[in-house]
Protein backbone atom coordinates (compact mmCIF):
# COMPACT_ATOMS: atom_id res chain seq x y z
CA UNK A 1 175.35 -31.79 37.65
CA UNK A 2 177.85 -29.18 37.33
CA UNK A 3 179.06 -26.41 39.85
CA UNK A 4 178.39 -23.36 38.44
CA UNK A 5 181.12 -20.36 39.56
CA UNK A 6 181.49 -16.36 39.60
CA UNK A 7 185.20 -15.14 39.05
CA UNK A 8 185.79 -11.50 39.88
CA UNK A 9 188.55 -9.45 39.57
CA UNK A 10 189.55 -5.92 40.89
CA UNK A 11 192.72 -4.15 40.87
CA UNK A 12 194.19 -5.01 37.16
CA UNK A 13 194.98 -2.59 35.21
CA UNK A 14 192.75 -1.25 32.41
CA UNK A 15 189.51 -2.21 34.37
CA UNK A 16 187.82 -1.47 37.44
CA UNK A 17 186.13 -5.22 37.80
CA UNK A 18 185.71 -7.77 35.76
CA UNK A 19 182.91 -10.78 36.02
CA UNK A 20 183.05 -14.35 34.34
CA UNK A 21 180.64 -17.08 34.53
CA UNK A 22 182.07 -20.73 34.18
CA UNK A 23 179.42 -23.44 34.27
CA UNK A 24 181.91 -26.37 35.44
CA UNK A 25 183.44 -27.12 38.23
CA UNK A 26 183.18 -24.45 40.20
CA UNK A 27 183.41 -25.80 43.45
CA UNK A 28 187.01 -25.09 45.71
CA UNK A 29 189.18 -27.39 44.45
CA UNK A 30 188.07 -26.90 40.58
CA UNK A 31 189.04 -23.14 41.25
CA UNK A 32 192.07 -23.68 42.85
CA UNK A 33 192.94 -26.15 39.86
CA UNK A 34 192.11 -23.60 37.49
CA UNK A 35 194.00 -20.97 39.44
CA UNK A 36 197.30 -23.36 39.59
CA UNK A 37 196.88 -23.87 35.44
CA UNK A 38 196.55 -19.81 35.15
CA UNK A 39 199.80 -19.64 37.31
CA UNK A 40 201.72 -21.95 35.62
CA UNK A 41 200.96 -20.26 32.36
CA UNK A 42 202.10 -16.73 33.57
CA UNK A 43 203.23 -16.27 37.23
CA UNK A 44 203.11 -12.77 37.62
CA UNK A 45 200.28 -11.78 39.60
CA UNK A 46 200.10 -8.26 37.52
CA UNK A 47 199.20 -10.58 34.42
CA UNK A 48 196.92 -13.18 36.15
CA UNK A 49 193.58 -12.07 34.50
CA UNK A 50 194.85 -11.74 31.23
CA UNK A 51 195.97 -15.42 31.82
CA UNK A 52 192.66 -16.15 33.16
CA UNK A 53 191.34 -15.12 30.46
CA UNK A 54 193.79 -16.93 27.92
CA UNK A 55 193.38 -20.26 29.98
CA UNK A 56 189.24 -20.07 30.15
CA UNK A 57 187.99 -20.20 26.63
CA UNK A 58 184.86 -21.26 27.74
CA UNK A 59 184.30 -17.98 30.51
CA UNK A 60 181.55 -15.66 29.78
CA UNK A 61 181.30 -12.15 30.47
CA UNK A 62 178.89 -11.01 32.70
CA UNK A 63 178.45 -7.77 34.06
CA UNK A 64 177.67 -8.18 37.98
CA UNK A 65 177.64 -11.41 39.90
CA UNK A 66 174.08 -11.58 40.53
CA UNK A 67 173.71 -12.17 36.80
CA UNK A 68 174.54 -15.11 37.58
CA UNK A 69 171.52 -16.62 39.26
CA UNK A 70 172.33 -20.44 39.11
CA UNK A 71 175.90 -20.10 40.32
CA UNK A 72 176.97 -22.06 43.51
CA UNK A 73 180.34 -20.57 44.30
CA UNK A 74 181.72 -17.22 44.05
CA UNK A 75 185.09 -15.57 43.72
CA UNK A 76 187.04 -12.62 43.69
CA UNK A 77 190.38 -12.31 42.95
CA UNK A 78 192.36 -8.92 44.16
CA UNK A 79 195.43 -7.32 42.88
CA UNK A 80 197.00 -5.99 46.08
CA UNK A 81 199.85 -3.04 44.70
CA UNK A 82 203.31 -2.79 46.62
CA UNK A 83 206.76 -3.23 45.37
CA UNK A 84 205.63 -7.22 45.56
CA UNK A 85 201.84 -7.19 43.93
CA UNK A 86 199.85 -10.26 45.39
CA UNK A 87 197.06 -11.90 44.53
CA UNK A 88 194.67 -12.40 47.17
CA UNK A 89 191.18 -14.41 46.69
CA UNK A 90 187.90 -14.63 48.94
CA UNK A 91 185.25 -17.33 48.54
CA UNK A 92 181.62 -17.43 49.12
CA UNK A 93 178.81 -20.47 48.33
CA UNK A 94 175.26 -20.10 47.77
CA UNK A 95 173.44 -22.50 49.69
CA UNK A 96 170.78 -23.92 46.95
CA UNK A 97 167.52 -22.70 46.59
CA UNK A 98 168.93 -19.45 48.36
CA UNK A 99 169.51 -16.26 46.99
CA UNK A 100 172.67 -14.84 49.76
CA UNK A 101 176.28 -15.15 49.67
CA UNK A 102 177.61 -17.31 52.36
CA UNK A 103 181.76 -16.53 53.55
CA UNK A 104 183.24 -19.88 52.60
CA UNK A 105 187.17 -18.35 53.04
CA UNK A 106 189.51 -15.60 52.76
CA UNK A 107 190.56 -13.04 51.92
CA UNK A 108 194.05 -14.97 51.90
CA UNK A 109 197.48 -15.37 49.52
CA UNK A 110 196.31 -17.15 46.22
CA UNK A 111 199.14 -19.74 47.05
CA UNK A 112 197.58 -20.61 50.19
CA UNK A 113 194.15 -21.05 48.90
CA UNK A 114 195.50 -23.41 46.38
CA UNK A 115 197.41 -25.07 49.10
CA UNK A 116 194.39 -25.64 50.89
CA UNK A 117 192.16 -26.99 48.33
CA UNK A 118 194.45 -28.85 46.02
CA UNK A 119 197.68 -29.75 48.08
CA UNK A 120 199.23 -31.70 45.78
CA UNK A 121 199.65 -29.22 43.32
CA UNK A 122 202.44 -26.40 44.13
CA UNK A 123 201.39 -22.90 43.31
CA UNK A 124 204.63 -21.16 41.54
């Protein structure tokens, strides 16, 4: 069965938020896999969506989260400004067969998150 996932992201320029729905492996380590590949295409965290977006053929648009009834796992990925722009993520699961948002992690570093749920893969 697969592990359906939200990805949002705020703080990139030309758009205020942006939702995609990815019906695989959606679970922690599947994001932070996906996050690593997105990296290692483009490291700079002002260019990360656009990445995203180049590395996730298969993402649909959606245009809130709670579009996304059957997802498991949700999360959002933040553009923090400063002379050093981060990326920061926060994670939340829906337990199944409910309908609220659970805190699973974060907010924390995008490296760290990868770190935590796929340590043998180095985040650039």
């Amino acid at each position: 069965m697969a592990t359906r996932a939200v990805y949002s992201f705020t703080g990139f320029q030309s758009t205020s938020e942006t939702h995609l729905y990815l019906h695989h492996d959606g679970y922690p380590t599947g994001a932070a896999w996906r996050f690593a590949a997105t990296l290692r295409d483009n490291p700079e965290p002002a260019f990360f969506l656009a990445a995203f977006l180049s590395s996730q053929p298969k993402a649909e648009p959606i245009q809130c989260p709670e579009q996304a009834a059957d997802a498991e796992y949700r999360y959002r990925l933040q553009l923090v400004p400063g002379p050093q722009p981060q990326l920061q993520v926060q994670c939340w699961r829906r337990i199944p067969g409910g309908d609220s948002w659970q805190p699973r992690c974060g907010p924390m570093a995008l490296a760290t998150f990868i770190q935590r749920f796929l340590p043998g893969d180095a985040a650039p």
